[in-house]
N, C-alpha and C. Protein backbone atom coordinates (compact mmCIF):
# COMPACT_ATOMS: atom_id res chain seq x y z
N UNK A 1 128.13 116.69 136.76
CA UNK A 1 127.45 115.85 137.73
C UNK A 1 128.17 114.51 137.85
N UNK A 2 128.26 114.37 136.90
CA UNK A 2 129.29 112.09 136.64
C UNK A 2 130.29 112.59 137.59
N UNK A 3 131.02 114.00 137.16
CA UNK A 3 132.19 113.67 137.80
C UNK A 3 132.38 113.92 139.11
N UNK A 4 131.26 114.83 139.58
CA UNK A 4 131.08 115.02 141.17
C UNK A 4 130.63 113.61 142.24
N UNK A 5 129.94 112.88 140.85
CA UNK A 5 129.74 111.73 141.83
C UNK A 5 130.29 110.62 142.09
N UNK A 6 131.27 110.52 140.88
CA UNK A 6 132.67 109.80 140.55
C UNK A 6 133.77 110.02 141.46
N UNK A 7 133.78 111.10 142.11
CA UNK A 7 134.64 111.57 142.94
C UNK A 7 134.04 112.06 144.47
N UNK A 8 132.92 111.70 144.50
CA UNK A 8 132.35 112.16 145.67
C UNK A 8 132.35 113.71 146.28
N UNK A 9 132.52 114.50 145.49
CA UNK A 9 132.82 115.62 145.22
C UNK A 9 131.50 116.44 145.68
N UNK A 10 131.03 116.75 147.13
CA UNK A 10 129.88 118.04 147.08
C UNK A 10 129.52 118.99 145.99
N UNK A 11 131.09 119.73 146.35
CA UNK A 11 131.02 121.05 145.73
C UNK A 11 130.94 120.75 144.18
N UNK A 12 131.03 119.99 143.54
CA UNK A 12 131.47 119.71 142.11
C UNK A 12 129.92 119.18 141.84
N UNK A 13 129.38 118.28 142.45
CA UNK A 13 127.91 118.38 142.09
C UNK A 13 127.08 119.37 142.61
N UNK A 14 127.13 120.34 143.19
CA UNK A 14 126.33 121.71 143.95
C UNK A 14 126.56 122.84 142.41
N UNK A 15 127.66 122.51 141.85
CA UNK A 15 127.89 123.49 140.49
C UNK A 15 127.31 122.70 139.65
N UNK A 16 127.12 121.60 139.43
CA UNK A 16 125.96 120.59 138.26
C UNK A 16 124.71 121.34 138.68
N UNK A 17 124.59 120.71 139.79
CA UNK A 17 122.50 121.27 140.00
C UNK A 17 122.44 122.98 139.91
N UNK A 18 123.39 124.04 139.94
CA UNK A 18 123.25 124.95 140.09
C UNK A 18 123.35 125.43 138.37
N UNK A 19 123.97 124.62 137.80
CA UNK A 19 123.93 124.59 136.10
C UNK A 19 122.16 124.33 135.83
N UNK A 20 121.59 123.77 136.10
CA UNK A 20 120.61 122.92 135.76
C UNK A 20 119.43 124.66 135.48
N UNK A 21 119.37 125.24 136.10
CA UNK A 21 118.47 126.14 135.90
C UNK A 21 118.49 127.54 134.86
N UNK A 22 119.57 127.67 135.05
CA UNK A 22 120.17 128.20 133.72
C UNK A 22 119.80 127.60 132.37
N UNK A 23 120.53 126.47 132.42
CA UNK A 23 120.16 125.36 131.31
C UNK A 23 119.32 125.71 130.73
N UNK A 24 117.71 125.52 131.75
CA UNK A 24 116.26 125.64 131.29
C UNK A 24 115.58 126.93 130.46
N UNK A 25 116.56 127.63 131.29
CA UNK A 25 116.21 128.81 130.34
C UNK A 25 116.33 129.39 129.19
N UNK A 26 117.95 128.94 128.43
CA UNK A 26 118.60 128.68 127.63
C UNK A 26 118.16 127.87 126.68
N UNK A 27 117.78 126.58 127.39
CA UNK A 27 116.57 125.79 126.19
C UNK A 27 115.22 126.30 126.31
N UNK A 28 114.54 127.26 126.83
CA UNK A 28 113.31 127.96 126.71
C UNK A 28 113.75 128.80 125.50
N UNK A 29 114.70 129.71 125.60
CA UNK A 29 115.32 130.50 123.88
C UNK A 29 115.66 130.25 123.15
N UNK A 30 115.93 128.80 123.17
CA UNK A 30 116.14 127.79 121.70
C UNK A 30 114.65 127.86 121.06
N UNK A 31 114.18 127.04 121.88
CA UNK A 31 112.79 126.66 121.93
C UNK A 31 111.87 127.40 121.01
N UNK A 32 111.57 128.93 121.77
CA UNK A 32 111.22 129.91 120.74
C UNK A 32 111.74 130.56 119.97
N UNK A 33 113.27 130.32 119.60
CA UNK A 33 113.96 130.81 118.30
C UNK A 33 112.98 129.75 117.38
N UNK A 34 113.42 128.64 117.88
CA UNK A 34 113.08 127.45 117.15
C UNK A 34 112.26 127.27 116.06
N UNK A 35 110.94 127.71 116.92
CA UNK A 35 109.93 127.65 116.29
C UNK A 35 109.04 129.04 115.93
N UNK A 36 109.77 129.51 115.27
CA UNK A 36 109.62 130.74 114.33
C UNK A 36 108.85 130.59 113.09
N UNK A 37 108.27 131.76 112.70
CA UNK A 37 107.37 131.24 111.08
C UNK A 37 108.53 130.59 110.05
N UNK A 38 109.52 130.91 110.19
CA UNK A 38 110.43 130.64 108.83
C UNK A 38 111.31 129.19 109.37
N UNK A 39 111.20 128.34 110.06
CA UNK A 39 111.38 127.52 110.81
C UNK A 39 110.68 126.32 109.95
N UNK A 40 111.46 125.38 109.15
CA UNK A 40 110.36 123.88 108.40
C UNK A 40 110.34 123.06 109.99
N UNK A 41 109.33 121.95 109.45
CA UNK A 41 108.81 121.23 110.45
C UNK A 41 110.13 120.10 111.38
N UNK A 42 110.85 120.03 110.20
CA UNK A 42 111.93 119.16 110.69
C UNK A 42 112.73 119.66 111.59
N UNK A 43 113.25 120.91 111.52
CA UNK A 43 114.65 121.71 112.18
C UNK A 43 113.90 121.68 114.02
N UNK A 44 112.69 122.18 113.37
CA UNK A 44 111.77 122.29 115.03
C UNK A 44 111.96 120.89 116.19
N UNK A 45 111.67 119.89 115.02
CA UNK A 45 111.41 118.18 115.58
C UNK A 45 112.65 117.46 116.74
N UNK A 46 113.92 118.32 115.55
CA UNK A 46 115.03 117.86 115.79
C UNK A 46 115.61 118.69 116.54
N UNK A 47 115.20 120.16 116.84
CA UNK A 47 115.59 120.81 118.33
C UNK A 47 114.76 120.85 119.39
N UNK A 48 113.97 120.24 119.41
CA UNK A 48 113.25 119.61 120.40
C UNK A 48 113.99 118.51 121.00
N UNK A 49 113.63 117.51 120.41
CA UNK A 49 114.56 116.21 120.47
C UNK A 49 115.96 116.11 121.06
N UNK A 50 116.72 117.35 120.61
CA UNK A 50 117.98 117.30 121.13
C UNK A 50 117.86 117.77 122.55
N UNK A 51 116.84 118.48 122.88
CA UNK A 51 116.90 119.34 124.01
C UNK A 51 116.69 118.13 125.23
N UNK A 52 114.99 117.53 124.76
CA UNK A 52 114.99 116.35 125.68
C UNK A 52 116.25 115.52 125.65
N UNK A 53 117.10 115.08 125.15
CA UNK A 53 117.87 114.37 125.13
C UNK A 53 119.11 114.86 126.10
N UNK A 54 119.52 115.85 125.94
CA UNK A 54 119.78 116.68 127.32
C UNK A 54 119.49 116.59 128.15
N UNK A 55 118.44 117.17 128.63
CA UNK A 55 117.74 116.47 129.82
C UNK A 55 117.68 115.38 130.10
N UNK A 56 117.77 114.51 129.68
CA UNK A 56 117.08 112.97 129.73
C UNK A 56 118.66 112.47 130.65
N UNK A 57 119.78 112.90 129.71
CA UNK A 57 121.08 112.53 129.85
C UNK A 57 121.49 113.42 131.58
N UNK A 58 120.95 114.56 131.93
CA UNK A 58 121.71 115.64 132.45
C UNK A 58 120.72 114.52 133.71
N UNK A 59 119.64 114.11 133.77
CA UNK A 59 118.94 113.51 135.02
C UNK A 59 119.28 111.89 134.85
N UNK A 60 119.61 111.31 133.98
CA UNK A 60 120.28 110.24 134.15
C UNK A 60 121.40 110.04 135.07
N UNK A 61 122.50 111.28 134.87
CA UNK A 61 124.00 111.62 135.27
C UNK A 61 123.30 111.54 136.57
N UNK A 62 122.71 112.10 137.10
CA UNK A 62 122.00 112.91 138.67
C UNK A 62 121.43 111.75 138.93
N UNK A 63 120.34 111.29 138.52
CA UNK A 63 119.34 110.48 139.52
C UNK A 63 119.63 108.27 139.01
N UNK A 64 120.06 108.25 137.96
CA UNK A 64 120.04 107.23 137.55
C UNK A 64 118.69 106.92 136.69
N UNK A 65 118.94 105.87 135.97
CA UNK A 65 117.98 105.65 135.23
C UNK A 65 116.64 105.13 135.30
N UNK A 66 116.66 104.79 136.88
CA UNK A 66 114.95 104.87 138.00
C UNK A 66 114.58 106.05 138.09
N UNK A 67 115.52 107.32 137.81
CA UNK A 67 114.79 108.65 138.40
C UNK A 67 113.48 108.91 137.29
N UNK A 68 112.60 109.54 138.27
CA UNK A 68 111.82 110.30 138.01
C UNK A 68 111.96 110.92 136.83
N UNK A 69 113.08 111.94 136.92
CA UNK A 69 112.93 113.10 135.87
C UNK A 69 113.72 112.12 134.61
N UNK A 70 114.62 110.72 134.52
CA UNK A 70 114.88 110.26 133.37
C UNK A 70 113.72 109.39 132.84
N UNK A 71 112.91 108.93 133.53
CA UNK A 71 111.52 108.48 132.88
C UNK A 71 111.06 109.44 131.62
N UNK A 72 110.78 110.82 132.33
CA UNK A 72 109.71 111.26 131.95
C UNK A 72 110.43 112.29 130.29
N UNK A 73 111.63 112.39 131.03
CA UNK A 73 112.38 113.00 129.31
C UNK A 73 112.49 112.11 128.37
N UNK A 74 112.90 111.14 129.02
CA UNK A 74 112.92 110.02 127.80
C UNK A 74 111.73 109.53 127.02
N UNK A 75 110.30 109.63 127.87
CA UNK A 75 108.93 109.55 127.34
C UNK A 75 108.44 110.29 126.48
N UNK A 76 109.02 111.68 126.85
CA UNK A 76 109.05 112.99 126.28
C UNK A 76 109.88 113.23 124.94
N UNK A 77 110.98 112.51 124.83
CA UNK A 77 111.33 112.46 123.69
C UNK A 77 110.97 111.31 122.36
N UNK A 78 110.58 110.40 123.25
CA UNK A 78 109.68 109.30 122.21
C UNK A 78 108.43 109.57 121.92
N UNK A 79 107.57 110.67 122.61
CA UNK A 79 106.44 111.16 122.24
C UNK A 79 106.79 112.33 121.42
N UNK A 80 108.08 112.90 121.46
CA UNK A 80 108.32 114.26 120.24
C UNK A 80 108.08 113.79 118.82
N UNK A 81 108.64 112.26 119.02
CA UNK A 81 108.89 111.57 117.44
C UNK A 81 107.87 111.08 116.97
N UNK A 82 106.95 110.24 118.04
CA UNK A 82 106.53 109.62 117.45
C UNK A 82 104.83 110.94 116.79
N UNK A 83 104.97 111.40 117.45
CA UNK A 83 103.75 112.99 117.45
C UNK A 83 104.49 113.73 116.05
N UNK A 84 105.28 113.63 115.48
CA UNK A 84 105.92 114.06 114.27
C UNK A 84 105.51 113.73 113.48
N UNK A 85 105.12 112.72 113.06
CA UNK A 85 104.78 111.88 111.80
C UNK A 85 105.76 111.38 110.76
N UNK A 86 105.63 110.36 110.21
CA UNK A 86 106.58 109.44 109.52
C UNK A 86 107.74 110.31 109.25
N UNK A 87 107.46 111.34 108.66
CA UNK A 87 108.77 112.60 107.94
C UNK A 87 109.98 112.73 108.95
N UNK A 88 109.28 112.30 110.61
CA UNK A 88 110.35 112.59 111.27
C UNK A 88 111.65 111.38 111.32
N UNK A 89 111.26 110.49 110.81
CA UNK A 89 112.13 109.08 111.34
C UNK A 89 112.57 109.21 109.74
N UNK A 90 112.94 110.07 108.80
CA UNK A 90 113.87 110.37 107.27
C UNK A 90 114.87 110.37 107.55
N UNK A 91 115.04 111.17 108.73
CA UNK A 91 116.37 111.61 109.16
C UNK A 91 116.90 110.74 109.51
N UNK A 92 118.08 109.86 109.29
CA UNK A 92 119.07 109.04 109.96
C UNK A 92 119.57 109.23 111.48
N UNK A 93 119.41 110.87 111.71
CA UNK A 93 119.66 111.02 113.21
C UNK A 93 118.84 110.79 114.31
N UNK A 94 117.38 111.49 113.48
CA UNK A 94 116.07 111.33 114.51
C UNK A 94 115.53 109.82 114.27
N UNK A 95 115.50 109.26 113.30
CA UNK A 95 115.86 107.34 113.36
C UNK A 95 116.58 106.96 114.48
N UNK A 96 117.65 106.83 114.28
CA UNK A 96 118.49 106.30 115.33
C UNK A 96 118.48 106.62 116.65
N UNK A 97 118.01 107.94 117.02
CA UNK A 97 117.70 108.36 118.42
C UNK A 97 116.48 107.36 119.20
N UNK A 98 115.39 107.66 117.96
CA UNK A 98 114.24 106.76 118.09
C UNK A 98 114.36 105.27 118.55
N UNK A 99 114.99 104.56 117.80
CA UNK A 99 115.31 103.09 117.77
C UNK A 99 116.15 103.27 119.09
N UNK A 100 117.16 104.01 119.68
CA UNK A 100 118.02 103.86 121.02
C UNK A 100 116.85 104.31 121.99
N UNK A 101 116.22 105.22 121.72
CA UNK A 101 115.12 105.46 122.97
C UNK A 101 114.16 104.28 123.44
N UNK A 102 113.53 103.92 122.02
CA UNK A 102 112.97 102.51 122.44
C UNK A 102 113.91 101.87 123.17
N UNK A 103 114.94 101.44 123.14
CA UNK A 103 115.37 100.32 123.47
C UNK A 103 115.62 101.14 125.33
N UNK A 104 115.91 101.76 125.36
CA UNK A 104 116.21 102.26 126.92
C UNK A 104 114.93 102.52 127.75
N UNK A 105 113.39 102.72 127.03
CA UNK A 105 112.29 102.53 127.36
C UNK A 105 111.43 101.29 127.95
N UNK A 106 112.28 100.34 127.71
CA UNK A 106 111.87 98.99 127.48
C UNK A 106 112.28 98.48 129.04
C-alpha cells in the first residue's frame, strides 16, 4: 500500500486492498489455532496483539492515522492488554507495544 501511494501507483494499491481479505482470513486461522486448550494465556494475548497491530499498521499505510479503521485497531489493541491483566505487561514486548500504543492514542 506505502508503496502504491508513494508512487501513485493504481495498480500497486488495487493488489494492497485485494491482499487485505485474504489477510483476514489467515488471521481468523491464527486466531483459532491460537486459542486451543493447550494454548497458556500469554501466547494467546500476544497473538492477538500482533494481529491487531497488523491491522492497525496495514489501515494506517491506507487511510492515515484519522482513518476510521486505524482508530479502532489501535483501541482494539490497547483494550487486548489492558483486558489481560497485569501478567500481560511481564513481557518486555507486550510492555513496550502498550506504552507505544498509548502514546499514538493520545
Amino acid at each position: 500500500m506505502f508503496m502504491g501511494k508513494l508512487r501513485s501507483d493504481d495498480k500497486l494499491q488495487g493488489l494492497a486492498l485485494a491482499a487485505y481479505p485474504p489477510a483476514l482470513s489467515r488471521f481468523r486461522s491464527e486466531l483459532a489455532l491460537g486459542f486451543g486448550p493447550k494454548t497458556n494465556q500469554t501466547n494467546k494475548t500476544v497473538r492477538a496483539i500482533a494481529i491487531a497491530l497488523t491491522l492497525l499498521f496495514y489501515e494506517w499505510l491506507a487511510n492515515g492515522s484519522k482513518g476510521e479503521g486505524y482508530r479502532f485497531h489501535l483501541n482494539g489493541a490497547l483494550d487486548l492488554i489492558k483486558n489481560s491483566g497485569p501478567e500481560a505487561l511481564e513481557s518486555p514486548i507486550t510492555k513496550a507495544a502498550y506504552t507505544d500504543l498509548r502514546c499514538g492514542a493520545s
